[in-house]
PDB file of N, CA and C in Angstrom:
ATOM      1  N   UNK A   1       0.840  -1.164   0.000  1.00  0.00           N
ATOM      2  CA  UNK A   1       0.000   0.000   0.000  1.00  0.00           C
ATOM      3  C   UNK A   1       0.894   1.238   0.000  1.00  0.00           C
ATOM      4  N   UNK A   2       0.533   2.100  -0.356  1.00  0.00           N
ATOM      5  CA  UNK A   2       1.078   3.423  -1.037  1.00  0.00           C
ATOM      6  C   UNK A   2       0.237   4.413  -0.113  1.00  0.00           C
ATOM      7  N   UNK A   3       0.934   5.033   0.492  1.00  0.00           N
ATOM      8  CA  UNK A   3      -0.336   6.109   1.232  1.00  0.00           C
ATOM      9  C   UNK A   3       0.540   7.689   1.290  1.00  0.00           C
ATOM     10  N   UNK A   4      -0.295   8.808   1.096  1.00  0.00           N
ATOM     11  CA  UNK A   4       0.608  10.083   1.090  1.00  0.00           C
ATOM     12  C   UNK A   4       0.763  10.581   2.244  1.00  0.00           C
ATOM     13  N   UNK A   5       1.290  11.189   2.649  1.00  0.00           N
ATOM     14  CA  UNK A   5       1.544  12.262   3.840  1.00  0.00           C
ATOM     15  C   UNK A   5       0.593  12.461   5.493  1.00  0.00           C
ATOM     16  N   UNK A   6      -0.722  12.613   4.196  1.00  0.00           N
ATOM     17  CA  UNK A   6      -2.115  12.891   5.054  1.00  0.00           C
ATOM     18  C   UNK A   6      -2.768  11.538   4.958  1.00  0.00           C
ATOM     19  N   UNK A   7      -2.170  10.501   4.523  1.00  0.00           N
ATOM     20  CA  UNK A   7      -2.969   8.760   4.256  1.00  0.00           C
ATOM     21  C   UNK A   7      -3.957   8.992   3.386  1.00  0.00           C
ATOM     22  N   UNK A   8      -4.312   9.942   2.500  1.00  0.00           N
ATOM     23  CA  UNK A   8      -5.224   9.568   1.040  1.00  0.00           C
ATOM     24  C   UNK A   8      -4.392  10.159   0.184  1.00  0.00           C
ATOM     25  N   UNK A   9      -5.158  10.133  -0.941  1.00  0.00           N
ATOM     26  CA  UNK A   9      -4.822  10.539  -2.179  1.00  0.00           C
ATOM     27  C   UNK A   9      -5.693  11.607  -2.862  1.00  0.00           C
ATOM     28  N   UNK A  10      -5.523  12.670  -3.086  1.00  0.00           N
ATOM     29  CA  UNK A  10      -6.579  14.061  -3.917  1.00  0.00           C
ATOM     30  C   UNK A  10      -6.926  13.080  -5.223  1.00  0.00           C
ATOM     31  N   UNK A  11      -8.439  13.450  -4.955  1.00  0.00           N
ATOM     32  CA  UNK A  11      -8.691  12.915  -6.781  1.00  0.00           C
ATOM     33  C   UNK A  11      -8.289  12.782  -7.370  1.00  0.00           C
ATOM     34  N   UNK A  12      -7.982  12.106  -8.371  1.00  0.00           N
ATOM     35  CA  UNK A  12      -7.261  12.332  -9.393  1.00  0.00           C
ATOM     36  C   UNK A  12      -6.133  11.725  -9.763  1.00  0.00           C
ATOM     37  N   UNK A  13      -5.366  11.943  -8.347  1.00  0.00           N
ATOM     38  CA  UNK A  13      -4.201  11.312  -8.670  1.00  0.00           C
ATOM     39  C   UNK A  13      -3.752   9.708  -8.772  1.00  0.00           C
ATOM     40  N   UNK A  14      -3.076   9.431  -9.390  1.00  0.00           N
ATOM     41  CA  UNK A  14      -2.734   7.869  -9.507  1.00  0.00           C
ATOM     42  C   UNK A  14      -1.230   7.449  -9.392  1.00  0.00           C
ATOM     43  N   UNK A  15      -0.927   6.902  -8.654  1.00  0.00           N
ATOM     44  CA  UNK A  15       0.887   6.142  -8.618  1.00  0.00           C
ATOM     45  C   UNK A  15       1.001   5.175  -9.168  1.00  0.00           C
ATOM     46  N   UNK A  16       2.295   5.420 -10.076  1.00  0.00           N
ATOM     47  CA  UNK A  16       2.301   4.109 -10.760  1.00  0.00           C
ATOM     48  C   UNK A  16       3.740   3.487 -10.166  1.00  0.00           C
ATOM     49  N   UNK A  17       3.758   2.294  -9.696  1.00  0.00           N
ATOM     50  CA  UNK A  17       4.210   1.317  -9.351  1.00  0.00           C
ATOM     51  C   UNK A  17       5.333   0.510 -10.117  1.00  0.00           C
ATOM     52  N   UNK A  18       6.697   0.500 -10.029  1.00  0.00           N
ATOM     53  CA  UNK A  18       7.366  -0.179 -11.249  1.00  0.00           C
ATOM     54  C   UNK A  18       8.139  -1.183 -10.427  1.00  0.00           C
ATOM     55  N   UNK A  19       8.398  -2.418 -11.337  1.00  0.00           N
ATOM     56  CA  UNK A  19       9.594  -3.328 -10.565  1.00  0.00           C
ATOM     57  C   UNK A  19      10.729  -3.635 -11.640  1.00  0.00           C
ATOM     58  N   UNK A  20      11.933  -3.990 -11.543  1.00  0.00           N
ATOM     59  CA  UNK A  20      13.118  -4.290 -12.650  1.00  0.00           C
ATOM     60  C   UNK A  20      13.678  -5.068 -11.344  1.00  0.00           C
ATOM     61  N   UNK A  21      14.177  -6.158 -12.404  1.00  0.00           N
ATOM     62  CA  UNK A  21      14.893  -6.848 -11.379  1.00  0.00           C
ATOM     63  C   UNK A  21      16.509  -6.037 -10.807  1.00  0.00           C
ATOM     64  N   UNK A  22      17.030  -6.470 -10.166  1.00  0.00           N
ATOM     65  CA  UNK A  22      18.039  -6.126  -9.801  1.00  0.00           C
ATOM     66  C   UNK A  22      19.415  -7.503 -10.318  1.00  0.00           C
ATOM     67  N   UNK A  23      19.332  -7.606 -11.099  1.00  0.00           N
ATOM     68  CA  UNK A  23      20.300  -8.492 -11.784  1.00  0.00           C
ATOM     69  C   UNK A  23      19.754  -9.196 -12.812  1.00  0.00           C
ATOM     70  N   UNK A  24      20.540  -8.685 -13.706  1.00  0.00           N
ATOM     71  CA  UNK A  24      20.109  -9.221 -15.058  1.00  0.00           C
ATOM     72  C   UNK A  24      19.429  -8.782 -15.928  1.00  0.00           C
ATOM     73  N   UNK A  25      18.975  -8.732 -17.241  1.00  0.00           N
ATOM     74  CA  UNK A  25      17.639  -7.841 -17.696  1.00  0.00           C
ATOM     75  C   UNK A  25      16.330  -9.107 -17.406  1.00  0.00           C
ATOM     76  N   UNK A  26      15.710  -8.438 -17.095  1.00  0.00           N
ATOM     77  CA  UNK A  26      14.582  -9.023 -17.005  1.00  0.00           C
ATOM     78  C   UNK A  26      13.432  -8.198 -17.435  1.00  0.00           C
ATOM     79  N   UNK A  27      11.903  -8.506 -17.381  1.00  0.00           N
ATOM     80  CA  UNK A  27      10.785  -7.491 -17.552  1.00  0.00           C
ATOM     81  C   UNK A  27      10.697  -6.396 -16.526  1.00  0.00           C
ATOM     82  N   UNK A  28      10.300  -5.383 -16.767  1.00  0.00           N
ATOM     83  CA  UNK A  28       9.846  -4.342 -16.160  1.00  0.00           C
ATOM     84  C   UNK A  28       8.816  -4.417 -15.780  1.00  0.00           C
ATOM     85  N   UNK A  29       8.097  -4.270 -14.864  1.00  0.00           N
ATOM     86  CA  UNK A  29       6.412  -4.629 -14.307  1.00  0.00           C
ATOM     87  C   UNK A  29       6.023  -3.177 -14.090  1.00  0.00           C
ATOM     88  N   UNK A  30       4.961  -2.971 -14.161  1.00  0.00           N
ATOM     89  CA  UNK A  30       4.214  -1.647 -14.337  1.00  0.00           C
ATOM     90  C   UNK A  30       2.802  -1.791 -13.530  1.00  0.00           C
ATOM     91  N   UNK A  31       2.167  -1.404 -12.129  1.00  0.00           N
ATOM     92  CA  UNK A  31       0.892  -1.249 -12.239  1.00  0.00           C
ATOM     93  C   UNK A  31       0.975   0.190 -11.174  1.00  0.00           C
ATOM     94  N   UNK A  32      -0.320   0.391 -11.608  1.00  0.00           N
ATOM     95  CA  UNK A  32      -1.365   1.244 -10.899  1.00  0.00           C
ATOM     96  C   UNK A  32      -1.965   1.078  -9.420  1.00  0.00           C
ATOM     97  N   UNK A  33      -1.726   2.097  -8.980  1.00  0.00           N
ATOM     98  CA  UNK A  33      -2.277   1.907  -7.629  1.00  0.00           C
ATOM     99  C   UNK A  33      -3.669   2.401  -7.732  1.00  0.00           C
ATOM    100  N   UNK A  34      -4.590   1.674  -6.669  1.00  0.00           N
ATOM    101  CA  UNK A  34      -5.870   2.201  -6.505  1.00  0.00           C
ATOM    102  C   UNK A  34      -6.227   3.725  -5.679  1.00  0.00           C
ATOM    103  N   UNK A  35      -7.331   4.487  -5.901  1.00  0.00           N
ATOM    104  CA  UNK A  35      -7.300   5.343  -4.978  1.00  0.00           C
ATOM    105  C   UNK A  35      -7.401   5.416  -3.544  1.00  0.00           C
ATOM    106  N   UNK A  36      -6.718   3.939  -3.121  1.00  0.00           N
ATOM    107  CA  UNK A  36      -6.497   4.329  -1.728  1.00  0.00           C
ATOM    108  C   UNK A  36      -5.233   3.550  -1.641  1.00  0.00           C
ATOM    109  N   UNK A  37      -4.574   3.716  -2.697  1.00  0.00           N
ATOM    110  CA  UNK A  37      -2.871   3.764  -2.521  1.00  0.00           C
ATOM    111  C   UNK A  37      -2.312   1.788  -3.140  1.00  0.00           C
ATOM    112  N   UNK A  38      -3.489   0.857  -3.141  1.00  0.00           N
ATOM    113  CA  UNK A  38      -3.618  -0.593  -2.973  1.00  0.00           C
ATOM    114  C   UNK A  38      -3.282  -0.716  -4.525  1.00  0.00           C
ATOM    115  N   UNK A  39      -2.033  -1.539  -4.519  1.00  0.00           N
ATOM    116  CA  UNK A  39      -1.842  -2.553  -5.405  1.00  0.00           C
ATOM    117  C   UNK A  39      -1.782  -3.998  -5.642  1.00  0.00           C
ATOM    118  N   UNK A  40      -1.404  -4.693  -6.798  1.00  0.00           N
ATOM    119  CA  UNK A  40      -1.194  -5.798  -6.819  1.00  0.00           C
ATOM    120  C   UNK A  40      -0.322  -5.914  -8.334  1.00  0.00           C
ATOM    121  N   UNK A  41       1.058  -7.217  -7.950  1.00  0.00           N
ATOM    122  CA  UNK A  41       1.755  -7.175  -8.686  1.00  0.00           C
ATOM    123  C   UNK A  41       1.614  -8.860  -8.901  1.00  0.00           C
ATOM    124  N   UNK A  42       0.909  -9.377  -9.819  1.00  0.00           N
ATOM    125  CA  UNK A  42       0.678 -10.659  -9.931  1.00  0.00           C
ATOM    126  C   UNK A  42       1.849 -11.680 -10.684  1.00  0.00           C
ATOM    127  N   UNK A  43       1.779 -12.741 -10.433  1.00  0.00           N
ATOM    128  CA  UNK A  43       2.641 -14.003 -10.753  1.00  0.00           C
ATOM    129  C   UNK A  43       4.073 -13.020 -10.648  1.00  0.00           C
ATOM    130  N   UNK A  44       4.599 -12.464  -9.649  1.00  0.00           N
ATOM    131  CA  UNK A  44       6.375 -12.336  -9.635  1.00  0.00           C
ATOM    132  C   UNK A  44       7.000 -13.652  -9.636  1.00  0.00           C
ATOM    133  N   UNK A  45       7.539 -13.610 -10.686  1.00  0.00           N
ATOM    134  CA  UNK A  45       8.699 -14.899  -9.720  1.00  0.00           C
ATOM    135  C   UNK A  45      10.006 -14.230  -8.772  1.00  0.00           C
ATOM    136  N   UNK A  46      10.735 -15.208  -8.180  1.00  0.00           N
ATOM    137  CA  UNK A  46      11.579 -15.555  -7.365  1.00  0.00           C
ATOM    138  C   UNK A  46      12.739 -14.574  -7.545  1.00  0.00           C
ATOM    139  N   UNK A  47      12.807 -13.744  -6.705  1.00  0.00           N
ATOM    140  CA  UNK A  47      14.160 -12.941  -7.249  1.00  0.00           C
ATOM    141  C   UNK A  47      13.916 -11.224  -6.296  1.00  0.00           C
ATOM    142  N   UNK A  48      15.056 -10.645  -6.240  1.00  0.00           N
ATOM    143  CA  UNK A  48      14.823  -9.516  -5.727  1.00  0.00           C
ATOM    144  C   UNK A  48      15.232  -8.450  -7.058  1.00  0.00           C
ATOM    145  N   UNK A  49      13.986  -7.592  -6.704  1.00  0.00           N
ATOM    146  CA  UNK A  49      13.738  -5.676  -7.721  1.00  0.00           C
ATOM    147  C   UNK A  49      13.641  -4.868  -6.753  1.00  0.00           C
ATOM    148  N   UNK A  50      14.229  -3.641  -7.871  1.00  0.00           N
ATOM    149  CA  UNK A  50      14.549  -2.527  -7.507  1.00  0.00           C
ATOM    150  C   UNK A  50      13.034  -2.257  -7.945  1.00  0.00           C
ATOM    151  N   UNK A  51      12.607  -1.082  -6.573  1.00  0.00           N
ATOM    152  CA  UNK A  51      11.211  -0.409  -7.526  1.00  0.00           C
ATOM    153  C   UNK A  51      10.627   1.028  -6.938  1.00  0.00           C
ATOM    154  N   UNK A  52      10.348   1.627  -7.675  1.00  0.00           N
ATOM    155  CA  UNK A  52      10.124   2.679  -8.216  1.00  0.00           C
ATOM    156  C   UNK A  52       8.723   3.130  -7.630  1.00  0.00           C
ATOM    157  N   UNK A  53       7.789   4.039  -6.940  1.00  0.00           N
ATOM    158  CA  UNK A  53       6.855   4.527  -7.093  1.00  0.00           C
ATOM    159  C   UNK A  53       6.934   6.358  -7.367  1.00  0.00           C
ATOM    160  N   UNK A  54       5.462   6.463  -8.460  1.00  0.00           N
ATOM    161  CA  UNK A  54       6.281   8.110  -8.947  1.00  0.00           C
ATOM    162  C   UNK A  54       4.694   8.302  -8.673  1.00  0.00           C
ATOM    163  N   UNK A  55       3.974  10.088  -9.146  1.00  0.00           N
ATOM    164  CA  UNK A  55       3.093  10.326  -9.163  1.00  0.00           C
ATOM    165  C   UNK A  55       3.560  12.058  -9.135  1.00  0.00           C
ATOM    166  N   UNK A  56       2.585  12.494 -10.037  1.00  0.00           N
ATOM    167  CA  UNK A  56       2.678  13.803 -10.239  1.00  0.00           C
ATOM    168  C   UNK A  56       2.526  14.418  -8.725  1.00  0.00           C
ATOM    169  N   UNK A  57       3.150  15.526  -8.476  1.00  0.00           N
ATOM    170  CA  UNK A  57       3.228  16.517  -7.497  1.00  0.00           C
ATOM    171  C   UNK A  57       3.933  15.739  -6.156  1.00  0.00           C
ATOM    172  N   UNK A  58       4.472  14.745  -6.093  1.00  0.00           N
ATOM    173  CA  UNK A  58       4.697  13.765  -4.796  1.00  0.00           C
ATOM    174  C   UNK A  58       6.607  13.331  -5.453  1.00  0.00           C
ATOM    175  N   UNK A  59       7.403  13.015  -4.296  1.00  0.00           N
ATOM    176  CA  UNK A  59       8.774  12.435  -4.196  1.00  0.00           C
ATOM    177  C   UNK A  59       8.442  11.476  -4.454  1.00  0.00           C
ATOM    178  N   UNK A  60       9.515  10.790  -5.298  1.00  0.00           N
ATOM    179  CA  UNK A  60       9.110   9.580  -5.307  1.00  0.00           C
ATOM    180  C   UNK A  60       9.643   8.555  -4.721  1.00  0.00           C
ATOM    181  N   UNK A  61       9.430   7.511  -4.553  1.00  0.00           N
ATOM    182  CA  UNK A  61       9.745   6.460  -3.279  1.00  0.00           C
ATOM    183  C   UNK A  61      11.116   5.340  -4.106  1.00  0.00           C
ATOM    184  N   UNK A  62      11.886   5.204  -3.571  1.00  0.00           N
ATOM    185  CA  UNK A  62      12.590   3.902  -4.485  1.00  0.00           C
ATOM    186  C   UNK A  62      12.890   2.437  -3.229  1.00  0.00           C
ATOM    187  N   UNK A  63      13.338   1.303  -3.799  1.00  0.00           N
ATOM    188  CA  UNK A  63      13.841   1.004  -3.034  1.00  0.00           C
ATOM    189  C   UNK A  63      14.105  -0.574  -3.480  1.00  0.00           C
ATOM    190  N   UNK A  64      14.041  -1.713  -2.656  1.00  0.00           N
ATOM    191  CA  UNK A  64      14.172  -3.066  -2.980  1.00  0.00           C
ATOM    192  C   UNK A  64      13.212  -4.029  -2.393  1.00  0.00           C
ATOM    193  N   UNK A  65      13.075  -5.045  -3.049  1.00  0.00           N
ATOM    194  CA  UNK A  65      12.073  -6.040  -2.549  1.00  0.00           C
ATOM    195  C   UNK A  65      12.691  -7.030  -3.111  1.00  0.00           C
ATOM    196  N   UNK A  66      12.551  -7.856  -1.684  1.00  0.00           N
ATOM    197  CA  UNK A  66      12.468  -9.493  -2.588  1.00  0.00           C
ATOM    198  C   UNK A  66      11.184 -10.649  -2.297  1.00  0.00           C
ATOM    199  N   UNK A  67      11.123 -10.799  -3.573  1.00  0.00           N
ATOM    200  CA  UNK A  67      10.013 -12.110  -3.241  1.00  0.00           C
ATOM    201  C   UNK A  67      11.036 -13.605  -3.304  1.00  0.00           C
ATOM    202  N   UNK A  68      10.421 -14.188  -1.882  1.00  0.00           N
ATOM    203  CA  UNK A  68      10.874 -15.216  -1.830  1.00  0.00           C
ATOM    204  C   UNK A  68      10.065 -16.204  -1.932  1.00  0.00           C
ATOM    205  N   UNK A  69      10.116 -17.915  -1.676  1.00  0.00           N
ATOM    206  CA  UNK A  69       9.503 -18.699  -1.247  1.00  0.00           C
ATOM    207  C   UNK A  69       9.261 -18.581   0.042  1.00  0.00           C
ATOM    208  N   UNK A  70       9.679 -18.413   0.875  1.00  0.00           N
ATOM    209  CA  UNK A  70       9.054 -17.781   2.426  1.00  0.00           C
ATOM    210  C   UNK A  70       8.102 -17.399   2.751  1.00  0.00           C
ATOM    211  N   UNK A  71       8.145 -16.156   1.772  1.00  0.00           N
ATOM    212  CA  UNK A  71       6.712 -14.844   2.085  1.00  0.00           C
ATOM    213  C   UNK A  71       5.514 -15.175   1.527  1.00  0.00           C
ATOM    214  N   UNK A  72       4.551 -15.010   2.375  1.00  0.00           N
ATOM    215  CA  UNK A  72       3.246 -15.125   2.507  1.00  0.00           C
ATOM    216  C   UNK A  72       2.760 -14.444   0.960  1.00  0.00           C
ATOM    217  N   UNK A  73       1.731 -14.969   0.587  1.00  0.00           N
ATOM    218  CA  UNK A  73       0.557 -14.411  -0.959  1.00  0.00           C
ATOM    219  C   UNK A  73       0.531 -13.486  -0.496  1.00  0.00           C
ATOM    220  N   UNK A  74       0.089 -12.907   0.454  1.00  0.00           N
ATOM    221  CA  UNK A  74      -0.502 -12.120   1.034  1.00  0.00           C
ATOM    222  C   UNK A  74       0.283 -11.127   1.824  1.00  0.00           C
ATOM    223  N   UNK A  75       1.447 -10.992   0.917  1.00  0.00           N
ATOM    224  CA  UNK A  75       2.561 -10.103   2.676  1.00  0.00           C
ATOM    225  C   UNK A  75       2.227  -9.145   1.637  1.00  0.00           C
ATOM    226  N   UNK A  76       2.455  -7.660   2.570  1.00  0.00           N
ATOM    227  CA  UNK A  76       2.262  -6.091   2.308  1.00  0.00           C
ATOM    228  C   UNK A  76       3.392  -5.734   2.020  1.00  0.00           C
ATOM    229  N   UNK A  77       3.950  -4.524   1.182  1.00  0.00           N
ATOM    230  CA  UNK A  77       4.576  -3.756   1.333  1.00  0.00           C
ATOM    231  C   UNK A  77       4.345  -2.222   1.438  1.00  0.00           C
ATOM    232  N   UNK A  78       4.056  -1.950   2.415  1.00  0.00           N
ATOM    233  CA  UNK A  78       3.848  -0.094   3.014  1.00  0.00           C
ATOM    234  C   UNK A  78       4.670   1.168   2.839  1.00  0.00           C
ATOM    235  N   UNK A  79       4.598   2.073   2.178  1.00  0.00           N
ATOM    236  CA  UNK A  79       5.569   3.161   2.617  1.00  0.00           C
ATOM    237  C   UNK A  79       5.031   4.330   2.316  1.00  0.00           C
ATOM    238  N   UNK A  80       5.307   5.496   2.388  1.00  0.00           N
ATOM    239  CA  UNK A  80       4.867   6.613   2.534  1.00  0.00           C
ATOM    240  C   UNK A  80       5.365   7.614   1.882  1.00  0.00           C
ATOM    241  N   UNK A  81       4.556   8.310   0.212  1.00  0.00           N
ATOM    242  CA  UNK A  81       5.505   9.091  -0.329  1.00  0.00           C
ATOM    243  C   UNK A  81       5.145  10.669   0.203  1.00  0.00           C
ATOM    244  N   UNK A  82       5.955  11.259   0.496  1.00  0.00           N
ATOM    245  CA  UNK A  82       6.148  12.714   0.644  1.00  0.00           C
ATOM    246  C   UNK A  82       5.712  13.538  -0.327  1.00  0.00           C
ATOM    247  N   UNK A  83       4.509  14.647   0.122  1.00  0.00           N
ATOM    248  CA  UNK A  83       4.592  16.010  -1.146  1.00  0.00           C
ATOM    249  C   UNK A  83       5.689  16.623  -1.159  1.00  0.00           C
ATOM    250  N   UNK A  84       5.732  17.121  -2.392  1.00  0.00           N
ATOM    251  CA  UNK A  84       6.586  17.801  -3.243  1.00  0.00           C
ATOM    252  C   UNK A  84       7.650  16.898  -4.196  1.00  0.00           C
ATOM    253  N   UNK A  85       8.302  17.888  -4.771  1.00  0.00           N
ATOM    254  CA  UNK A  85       9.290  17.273  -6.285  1.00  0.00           C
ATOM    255  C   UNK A  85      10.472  17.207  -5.919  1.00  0.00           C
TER     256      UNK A  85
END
C-alpha cells in the first residue's frame, strides 16, 4: 500500500508502481495503484527488484524487494511518499 503524507490521495491522482529486477535484464512490471494507494503485482517470480513509485506533485519512493519462497501471498509492502518534487 502506497499512502501520502495525510494517508489519502486528492482525486485524481494515480501512482504508478514499477519493478526491474536487480540483476540481469529481465521485464519491467508496471501497475497502478488504486485510490487508496492498494496494489497488486501478480505471478512475480523468485528474485529480488529494484522499484520505483512516482506520481505527479509527490517524491518519489525507491527502493528493494524481494520475493521469496518464504513470504506469505498475502505479505504487504507499506511506505509513505512525501509532497513535493
Amino acid at each position: 500500500m502506497i499512502t501520502s503524507q495525510s494517508g489519502s490521495w486528492p482525486e485524481g491522482t494515480f501512482v504508478l508502481f514499477e519493478l526491474r529486477p536487480t540483476r540481469g535484464a529481465g521485464k519491467i512490471r508496471q501497475v497502478k495503484a488504486d485510490n487508496q494507494g492498494k496494489f497488486k503485482v501478480p505471478d512475480m517470480p523468485l528474485g529480488e527488484y529494484c522499484f520505483k513509485a512516482t506520481a505527479d506533485g509527490w517524491q518519489s519512493v525507491i527502493g528493494v524487494v524481494i520475493v521469496s519462497k518464504t513470504a506469505s501471498r498475502t505479505s504487504r509492502v507499506n511506505f509513505e511518499m512525501p509532497l513535493g518534487v
